[in-house]
N, C-alpha and C. Protein backbone atom coordinates (compact mmCIF):
# COMPACT_ATOMS: atom_id res chain seq x y z
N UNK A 1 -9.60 -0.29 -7.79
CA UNK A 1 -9.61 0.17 -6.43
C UNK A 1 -10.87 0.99 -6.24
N UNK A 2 -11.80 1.00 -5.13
CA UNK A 2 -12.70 1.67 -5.08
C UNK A 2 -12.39 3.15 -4.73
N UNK A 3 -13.25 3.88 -4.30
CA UNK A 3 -13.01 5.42 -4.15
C UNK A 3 -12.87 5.58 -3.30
N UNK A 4 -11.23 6.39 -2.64
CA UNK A 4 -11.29 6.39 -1.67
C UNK A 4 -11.75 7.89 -1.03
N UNK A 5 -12.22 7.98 0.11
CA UNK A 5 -12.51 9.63 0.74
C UNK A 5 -12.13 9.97 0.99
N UNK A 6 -11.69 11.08 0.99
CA UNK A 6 -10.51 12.10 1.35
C UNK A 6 -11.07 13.03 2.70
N UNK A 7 -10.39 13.07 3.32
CA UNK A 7 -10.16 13.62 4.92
C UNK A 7 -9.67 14.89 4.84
N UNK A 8 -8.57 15.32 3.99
CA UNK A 8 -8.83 16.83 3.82
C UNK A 8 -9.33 17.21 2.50
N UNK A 9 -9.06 18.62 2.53
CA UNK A 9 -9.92 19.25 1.29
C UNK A 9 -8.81 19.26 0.39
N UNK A 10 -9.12 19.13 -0.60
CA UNK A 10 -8.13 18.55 -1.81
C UNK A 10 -8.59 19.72 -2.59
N UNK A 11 -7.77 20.28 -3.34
CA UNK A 11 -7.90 21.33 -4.28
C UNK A 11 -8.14 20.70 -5.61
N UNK A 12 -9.28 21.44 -6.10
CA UNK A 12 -9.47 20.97 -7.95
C UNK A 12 -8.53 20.39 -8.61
N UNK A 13 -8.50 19.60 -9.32
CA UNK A 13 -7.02 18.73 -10.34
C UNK A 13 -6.19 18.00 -9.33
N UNK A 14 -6.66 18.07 -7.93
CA UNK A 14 -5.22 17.47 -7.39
C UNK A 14 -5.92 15.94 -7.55
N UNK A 15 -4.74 14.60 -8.05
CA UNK A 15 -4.72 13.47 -8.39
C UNK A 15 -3.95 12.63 -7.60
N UNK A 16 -4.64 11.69 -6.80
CA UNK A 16 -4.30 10.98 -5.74
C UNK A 16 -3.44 9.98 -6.42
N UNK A 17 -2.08 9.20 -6.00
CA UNK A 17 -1.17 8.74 -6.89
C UNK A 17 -2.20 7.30 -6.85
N UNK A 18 -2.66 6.95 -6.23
CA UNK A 18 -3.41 5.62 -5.75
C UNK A 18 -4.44 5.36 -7.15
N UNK A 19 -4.90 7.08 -7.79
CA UNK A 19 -5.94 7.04 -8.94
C UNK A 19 -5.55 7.36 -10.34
N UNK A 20 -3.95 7.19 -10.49
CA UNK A 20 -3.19 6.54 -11.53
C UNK A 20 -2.84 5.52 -12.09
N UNK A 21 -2.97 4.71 -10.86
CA UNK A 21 -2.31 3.16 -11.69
C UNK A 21 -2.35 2.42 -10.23
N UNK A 22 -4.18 2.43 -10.26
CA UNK A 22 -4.71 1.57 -8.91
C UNK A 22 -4.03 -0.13 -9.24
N UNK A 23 -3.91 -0.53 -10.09
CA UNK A 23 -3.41 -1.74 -10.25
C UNK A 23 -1.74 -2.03 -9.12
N UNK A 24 -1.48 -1.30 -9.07
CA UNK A 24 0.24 -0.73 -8.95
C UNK A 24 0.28 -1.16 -6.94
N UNK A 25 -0.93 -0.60 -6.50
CA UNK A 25 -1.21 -0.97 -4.87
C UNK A 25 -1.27 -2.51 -4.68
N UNK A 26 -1.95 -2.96 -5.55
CA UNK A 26 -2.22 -4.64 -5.47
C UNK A 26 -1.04 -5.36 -6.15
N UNK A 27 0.03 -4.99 -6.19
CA UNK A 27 1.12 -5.43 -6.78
C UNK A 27 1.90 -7.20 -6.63
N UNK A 28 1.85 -7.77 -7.01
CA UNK A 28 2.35 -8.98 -6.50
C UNK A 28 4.04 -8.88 -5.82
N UNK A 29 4.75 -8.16 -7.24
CA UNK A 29 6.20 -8.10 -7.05
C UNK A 29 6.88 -7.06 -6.05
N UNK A 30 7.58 -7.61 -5.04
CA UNK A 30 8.24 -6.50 -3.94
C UNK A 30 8.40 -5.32 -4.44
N UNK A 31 8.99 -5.35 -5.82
CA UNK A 31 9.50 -3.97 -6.42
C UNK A 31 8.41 -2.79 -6.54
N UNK A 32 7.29 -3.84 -7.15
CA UNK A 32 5.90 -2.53 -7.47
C UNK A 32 5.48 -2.80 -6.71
N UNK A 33 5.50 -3.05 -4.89
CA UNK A 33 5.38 -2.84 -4.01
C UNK A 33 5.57 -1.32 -3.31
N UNK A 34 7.23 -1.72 -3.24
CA UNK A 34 8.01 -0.88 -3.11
C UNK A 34 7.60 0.32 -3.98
N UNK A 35 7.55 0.72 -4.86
CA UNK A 35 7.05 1.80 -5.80
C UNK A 35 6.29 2.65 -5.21
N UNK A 36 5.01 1.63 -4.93
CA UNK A 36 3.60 2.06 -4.59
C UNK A 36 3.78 2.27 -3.38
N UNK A 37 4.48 2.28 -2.25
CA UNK A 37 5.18 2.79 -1.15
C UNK A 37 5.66 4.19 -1.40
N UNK A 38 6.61 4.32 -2.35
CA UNK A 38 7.31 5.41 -2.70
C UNK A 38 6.15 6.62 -3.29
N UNK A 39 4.89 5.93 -3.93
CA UNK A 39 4.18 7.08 -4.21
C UNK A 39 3.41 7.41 -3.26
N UNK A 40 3.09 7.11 -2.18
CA UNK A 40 1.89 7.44 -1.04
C UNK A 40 2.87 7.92 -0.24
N UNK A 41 4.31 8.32 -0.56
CA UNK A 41 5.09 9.04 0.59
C UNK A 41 4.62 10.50 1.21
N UNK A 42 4.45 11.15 -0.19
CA UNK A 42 4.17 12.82 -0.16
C UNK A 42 2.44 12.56 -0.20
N UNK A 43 1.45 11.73 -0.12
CA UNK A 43 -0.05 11.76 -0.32
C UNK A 43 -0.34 12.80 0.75
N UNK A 44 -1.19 13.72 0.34
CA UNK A 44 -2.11 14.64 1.20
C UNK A 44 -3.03 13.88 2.07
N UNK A 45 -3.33 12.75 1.89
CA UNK A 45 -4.59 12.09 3.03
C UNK A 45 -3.52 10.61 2.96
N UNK A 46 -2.55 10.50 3.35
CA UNK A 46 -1.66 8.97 3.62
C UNK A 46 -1.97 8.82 5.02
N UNK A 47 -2.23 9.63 6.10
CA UNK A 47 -2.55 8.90 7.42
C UNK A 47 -4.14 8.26 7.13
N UNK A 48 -4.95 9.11 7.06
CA UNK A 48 -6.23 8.98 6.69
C UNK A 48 -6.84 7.80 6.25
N UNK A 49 -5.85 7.49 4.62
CA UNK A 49 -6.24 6.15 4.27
C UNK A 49 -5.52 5.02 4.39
N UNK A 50 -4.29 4.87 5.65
CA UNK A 50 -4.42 3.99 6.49
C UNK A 50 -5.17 3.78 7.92
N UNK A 51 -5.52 4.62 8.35
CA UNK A 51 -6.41 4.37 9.65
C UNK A 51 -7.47 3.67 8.91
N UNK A 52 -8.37 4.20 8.00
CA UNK A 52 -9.85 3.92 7.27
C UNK A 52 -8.70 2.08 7.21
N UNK A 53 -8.00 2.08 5.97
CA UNK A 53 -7.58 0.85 6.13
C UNK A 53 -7.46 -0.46 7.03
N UNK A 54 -6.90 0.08 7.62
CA UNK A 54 -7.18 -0.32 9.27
C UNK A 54 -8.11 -0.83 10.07
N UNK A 55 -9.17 0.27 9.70
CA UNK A 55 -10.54 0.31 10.49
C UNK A 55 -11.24 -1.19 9.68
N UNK A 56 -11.26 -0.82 8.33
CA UNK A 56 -11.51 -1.81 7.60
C UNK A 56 -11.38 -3.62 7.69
N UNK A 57 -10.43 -3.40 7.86
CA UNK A 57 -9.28 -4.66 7.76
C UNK A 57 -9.14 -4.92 6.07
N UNK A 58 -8.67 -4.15 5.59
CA UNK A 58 -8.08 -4.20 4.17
C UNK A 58 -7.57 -6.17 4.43
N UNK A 59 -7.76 -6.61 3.28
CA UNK A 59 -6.79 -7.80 3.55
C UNK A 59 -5.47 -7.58 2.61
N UNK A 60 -5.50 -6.96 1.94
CA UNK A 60 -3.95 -6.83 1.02
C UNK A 60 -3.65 -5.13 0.34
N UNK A 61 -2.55 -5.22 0.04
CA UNK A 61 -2.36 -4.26 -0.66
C UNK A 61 -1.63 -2.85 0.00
N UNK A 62 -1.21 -2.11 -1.09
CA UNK A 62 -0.62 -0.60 -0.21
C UNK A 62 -1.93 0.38 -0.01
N UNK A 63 -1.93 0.72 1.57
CA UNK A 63 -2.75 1.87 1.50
C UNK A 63 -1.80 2.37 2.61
N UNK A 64 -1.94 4.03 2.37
CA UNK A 64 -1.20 5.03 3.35
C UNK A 64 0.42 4.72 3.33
N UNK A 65 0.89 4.24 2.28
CA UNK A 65 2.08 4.46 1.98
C UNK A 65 2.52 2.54 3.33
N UNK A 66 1.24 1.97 3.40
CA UNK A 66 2.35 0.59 4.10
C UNK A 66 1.25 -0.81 3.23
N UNK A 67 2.28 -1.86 3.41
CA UNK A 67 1.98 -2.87 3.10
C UNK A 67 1.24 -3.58 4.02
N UNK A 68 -0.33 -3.77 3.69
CA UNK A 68 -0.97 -4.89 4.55
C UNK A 68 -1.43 -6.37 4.16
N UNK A 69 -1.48 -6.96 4.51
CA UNK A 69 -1.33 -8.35 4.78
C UNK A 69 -2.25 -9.01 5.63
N UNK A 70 -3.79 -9.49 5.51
CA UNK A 70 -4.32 -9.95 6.12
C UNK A 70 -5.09 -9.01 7.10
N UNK A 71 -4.97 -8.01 7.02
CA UNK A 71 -5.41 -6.46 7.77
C UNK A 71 -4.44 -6.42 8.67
N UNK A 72 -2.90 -6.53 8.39
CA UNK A 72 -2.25 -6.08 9.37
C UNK A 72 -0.90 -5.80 8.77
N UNK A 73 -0.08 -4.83 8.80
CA UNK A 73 1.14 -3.84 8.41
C UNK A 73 1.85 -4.66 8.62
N UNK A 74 2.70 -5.58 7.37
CA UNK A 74 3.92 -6.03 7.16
C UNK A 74 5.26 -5.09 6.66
N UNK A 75 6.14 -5.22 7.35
CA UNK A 75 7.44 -4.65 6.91
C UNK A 75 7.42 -4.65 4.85
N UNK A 76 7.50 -5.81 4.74
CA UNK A 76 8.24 -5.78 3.40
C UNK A 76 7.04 -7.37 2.30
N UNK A 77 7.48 -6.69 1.27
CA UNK A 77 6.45 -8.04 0.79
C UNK A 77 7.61 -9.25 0.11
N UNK A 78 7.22 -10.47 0.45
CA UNK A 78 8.55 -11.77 0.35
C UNK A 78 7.82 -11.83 -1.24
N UNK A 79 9.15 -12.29 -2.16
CA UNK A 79 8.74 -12.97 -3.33
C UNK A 79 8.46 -14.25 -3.54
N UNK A 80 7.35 -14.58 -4.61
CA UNK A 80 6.82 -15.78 -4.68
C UNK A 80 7.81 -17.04 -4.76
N UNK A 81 7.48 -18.16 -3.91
CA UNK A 81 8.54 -19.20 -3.63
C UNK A 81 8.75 -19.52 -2.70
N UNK A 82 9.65 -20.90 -2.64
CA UNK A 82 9.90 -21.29 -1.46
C UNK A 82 11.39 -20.36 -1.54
N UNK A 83 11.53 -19.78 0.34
CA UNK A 83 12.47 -18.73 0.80
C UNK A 83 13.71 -19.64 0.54
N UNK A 84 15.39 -18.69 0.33
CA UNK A 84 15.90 -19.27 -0.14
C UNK A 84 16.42 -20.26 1.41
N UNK A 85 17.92 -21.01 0.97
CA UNK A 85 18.07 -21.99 2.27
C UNK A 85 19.10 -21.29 3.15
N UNK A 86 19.96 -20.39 2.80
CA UNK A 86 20.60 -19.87 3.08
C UNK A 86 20.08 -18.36 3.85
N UNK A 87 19.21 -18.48 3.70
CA UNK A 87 18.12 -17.26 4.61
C UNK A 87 17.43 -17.97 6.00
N UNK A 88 17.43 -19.48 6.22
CA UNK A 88 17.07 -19.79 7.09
C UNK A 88 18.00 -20.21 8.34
N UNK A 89 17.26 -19.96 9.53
CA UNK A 89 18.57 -19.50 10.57
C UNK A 89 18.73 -20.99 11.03
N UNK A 90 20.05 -21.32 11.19
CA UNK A 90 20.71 -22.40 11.44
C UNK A 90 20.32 -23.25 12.77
């Protein structure tokens, strides 16, 4: 993940969850999706680096605690496959 800039002033030692286990944002599986959701909950700059996101057009990945998709905020991420049949509306 490249570096992201921080919008407020961050105190010495403080460690952005994003610069632990940048792999974890680009997640394939809903779950370490979901995770990486759960860690950008409490982030000190989570609006910040979704607007920049935004601005960007990120094409994938968690930034600011949401899932984007093509540069645009999907609810939830689907697992790999064809969807099941019983999920499709009659």
């Amino acid at each position: 993940m490249a570096a992201i800039r921080t919008w407020l002033p961050l105190s010495a030692g403080t460690v952005l969850a994003c610069g632990t286990n940048p792999d974890l944002f680009f997640a394939e599986s809903p779950q370490d999706v979901a995770r990486a959701k759960e860690l950008c909950a409490h982030c000190p700059v989570r609006a910040g680096c979704l607007a920049e996101a935004l601005d960007r057009g990120e094409p994938w990945g968690v930034w600011g605690g949401e899932l984007l998709m093509r540069g645009v905020i999907v609810p939830t991420k689907r697992a790999r496959g064809r969807p099941r049949k019983d999920s499709l509306a009659a």
